[in-house]
Protein backbone atom coordinates (compact mmCIF):
# COMPACT_ATOMS: atom_id res chain seq x y z
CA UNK A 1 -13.43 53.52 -39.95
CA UNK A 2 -12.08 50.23 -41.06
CA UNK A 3 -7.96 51.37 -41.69
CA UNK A 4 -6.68 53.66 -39.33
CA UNK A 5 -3.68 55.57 -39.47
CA UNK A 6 -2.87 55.37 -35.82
CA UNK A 7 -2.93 52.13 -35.33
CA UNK A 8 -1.27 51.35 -38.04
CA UNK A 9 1.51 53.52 -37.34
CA UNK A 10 1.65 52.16 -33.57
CA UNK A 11 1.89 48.70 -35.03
CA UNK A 12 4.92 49.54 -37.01
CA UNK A 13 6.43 51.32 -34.33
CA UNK A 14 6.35 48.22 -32.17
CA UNK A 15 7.59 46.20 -34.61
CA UNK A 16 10.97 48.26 -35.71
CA UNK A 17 11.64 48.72 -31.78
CA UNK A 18 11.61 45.16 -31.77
CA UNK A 19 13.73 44.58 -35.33
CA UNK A 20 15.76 46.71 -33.58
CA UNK A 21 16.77 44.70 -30.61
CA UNK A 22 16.81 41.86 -32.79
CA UNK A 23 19.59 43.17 -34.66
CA UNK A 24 21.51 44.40 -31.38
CA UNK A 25 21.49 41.15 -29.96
CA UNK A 26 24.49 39.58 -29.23
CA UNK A 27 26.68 42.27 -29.97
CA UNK A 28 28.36 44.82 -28.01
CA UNK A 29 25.44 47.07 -28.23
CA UNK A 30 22.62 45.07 -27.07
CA UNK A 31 22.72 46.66 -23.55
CA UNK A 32 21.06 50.11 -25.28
CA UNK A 33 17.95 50.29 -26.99
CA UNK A 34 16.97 51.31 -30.46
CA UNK A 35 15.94 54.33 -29.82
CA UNK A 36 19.34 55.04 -27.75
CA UNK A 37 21.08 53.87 -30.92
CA UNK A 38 19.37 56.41 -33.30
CA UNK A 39 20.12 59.05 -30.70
CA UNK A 40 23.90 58.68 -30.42
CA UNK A 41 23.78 57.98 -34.59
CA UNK A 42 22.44 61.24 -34.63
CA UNK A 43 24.61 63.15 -32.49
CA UNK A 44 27.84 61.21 -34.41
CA UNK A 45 26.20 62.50 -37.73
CA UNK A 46 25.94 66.26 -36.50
CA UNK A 47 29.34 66.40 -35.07
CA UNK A 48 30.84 69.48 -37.05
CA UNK A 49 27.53 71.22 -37.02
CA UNK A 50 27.36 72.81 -33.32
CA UNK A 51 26.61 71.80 -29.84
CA UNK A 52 23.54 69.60 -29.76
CA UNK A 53 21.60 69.92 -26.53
CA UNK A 54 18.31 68.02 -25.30
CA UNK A 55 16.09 70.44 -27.47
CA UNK A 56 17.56 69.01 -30.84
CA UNK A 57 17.16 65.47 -29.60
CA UNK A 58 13.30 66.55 -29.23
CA UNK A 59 13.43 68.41 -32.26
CA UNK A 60 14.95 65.84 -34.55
CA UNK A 61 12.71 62.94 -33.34
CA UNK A 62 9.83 64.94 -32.35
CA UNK A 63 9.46 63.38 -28.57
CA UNK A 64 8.50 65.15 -25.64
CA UNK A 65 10.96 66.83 -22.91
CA UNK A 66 10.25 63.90 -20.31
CA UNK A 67 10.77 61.37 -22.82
CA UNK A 68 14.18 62.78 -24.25
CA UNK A 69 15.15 63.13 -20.40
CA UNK A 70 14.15 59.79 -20.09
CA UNK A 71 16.24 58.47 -22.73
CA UNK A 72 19.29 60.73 -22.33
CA UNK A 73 19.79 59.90 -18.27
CA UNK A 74 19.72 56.52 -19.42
CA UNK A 75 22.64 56.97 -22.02
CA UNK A 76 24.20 59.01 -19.64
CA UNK A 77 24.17 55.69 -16.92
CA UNK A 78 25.17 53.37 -19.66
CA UNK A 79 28.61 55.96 -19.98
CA UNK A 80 27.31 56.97 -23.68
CA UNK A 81 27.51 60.78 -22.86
CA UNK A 82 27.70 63.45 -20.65
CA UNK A 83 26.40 67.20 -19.72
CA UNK A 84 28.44 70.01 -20.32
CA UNK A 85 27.99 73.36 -19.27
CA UNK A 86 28.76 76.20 -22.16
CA UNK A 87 31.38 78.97 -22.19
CA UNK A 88 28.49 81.85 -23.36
CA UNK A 89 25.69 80.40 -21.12
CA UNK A 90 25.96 78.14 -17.71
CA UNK A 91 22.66 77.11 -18.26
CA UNK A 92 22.42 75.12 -21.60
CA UNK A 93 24.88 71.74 -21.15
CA UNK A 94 25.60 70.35 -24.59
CA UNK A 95 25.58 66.78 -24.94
CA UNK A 96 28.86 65.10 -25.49
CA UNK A 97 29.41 61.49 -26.50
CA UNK A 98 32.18 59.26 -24.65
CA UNK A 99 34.93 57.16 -26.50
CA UNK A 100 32.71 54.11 -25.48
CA UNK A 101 29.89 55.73 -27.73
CA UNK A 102 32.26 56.53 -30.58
CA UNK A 103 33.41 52.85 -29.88
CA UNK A 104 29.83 51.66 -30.62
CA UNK A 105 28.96 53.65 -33.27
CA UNK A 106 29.99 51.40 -36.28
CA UNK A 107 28.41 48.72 -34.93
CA UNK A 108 24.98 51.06 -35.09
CA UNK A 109 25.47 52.04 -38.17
CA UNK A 110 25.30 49.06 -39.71
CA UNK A 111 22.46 47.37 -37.54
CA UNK A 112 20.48 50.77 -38.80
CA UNK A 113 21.25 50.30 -42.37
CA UNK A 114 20.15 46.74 -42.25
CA UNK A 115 17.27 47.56 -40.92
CA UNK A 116 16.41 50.38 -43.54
CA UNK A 117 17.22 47.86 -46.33
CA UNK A 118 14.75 45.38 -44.74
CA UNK A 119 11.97 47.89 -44.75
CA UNK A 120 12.44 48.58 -48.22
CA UNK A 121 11.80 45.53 -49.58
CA UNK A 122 9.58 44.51 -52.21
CA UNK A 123 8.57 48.26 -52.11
CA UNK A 124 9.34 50.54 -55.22
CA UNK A 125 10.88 54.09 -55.15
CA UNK A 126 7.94 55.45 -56.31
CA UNK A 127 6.17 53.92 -53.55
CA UNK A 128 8.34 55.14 -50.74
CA UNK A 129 8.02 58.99 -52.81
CA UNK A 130 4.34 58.18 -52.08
CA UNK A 131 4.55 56.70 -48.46
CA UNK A 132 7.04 59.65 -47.29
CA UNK A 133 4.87 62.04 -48.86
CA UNK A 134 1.34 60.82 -47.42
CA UNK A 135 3.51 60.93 -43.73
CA UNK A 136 4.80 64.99 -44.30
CA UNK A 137 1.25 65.75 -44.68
CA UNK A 138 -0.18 63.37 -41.38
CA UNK A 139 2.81 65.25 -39.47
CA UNK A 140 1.76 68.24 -40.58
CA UNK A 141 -1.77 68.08 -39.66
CA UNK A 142 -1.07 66.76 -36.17
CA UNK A 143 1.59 69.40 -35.71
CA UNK A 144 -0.70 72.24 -37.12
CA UNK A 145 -3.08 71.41 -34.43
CA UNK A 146 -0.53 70.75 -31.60
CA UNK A 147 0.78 73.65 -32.45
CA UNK A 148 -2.52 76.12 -32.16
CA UNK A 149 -3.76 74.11 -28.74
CA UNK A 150 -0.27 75.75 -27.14
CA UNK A 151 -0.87 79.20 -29.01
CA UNK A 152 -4.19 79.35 -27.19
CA UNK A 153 -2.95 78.64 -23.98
CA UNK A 154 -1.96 82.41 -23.16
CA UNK A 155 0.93 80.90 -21.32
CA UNK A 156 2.36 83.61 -19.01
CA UNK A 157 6.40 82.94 -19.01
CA UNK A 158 6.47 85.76 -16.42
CA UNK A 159 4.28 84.18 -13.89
CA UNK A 160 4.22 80.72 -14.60
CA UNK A 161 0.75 81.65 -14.89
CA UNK A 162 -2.20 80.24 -17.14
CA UNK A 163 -5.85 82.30 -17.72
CA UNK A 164 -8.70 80.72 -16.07
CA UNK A 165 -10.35 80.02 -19.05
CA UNK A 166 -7.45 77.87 -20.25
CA UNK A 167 -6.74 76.15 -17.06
CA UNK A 168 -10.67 75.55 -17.42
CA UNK A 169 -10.59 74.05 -21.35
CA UNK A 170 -7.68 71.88 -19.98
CA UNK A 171 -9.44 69.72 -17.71
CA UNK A 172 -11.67 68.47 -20.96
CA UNK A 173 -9.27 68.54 -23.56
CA UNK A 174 -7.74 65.06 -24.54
CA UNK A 175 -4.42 66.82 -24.95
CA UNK A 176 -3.47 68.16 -21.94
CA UNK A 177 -5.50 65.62 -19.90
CA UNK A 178 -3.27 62.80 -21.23
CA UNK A 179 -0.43 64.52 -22.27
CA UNK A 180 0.10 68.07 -20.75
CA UNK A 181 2.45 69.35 -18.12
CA UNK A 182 3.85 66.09 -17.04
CA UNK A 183 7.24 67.20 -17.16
CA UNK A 184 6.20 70.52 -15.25
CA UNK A 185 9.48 72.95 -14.07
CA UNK A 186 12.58 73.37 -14.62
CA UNK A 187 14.38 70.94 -16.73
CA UNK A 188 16.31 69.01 -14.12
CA UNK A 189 19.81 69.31 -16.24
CA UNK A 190 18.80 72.85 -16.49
CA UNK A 191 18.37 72.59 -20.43
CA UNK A 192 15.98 75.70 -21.46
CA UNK A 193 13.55 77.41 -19.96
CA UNK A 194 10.78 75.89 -17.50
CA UNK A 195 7.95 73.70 -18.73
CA UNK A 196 4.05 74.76 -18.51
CA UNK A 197 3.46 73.70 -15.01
CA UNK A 198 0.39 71.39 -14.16
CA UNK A 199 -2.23 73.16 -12.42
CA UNK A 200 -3.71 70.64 -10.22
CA UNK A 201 -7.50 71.61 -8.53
CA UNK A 202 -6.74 70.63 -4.58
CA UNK A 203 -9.67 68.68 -3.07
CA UNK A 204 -11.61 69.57 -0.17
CA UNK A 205 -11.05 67.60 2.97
């Protein structure tokens, strides 16, 4: 196959991390990254709406719990936000952006919108109809079939247990052999319930 979608998609992924910092450079923000940026944009932009916890961070930008962790703990060094605990339920802590944030925030804005009007250029409205349409139906299929791997998994939320047969099909499948139970227990901020755990064969010594 001589275009592929995946790389293709990696390739531009690279590249707007990298416009990105480009455009943060030199100002006050540069010390965060781009994706840190769209994060607290985000949260500004839903103030009004509700708490917003980790979940709608994964949600909205469709990353995985160890990778939102990842990039929340780091906001949370930088003094961006914080964690805090709701009235109706100890466990769930909202996230809640600082003055420093709020302080930052224009300054994101505008880096973002520059960057959005440099992607569009040269390319029509009818073509970006086209190009946002072609990507719902990509996300789609890859979250059809994401989504049917974890239905088969006959997840036990009792036990923390798995069948044999799954833990079996795991060890082959590309999925959870790259990707699954990495961020196995409890979410360390106590966010939601536990992950899948990683079942792990022990050797023989």
């Amino acid at each position: 196959m001589k275009n592929r979608i995946g790389a293709e998609l990696g390739m531009l992924n690279n590249l707007l991390k990298r416009q990105m910092a480009c455009m943060m450079a030199g100002s006050d923000v540069d010390c965060i990254t781009g994706m840190q940026s769209m994060v607290l944009h985000y949260l500004i932009q839903s103030e009004g709406q509700g708490d917003r916890f980790q979940r709608d961070i994964e949600t909205q930008f469709a990353m995985r719990r160890s990778t939102a962790t990842g990039i929340l703990q780091l906001m949370e060094q930088h003094g961006l936000l914080y964690r805090e605990q709701t009235a109706h339920d100890a466990r769930l802590k909202r996230l809640v952006l600082t003055e420093k944030a709020r302080a930052l925030n224009a300054e994101i804005h505008k880096g973002l919108e520059k960057t959005e009007a440099l992607m569009r250029e040269g390319v029509s409205e009818a073509e970006i109809a086209t190009w946002f349409a072609v990507c719902g139906k990509i996300r789609e299929n890859l979250e059809r079939y994401q989504r049917k791997t974890s239905e088969e998994t006959e997840y036990d939320q009792t036990t923390g247990e798995t069948s044999a047969r799954v833990q079996e099909g795991r060890a082959a499948h590309p999925v959870f052999r790259d990707f699954g139970g990495r961020d196995g227990g409890r979410h360390p901020n106590g966010d939601g319930p536990a992950d899948r755990p990683r079942h792990r064969r022990g050797r023989s010594r």
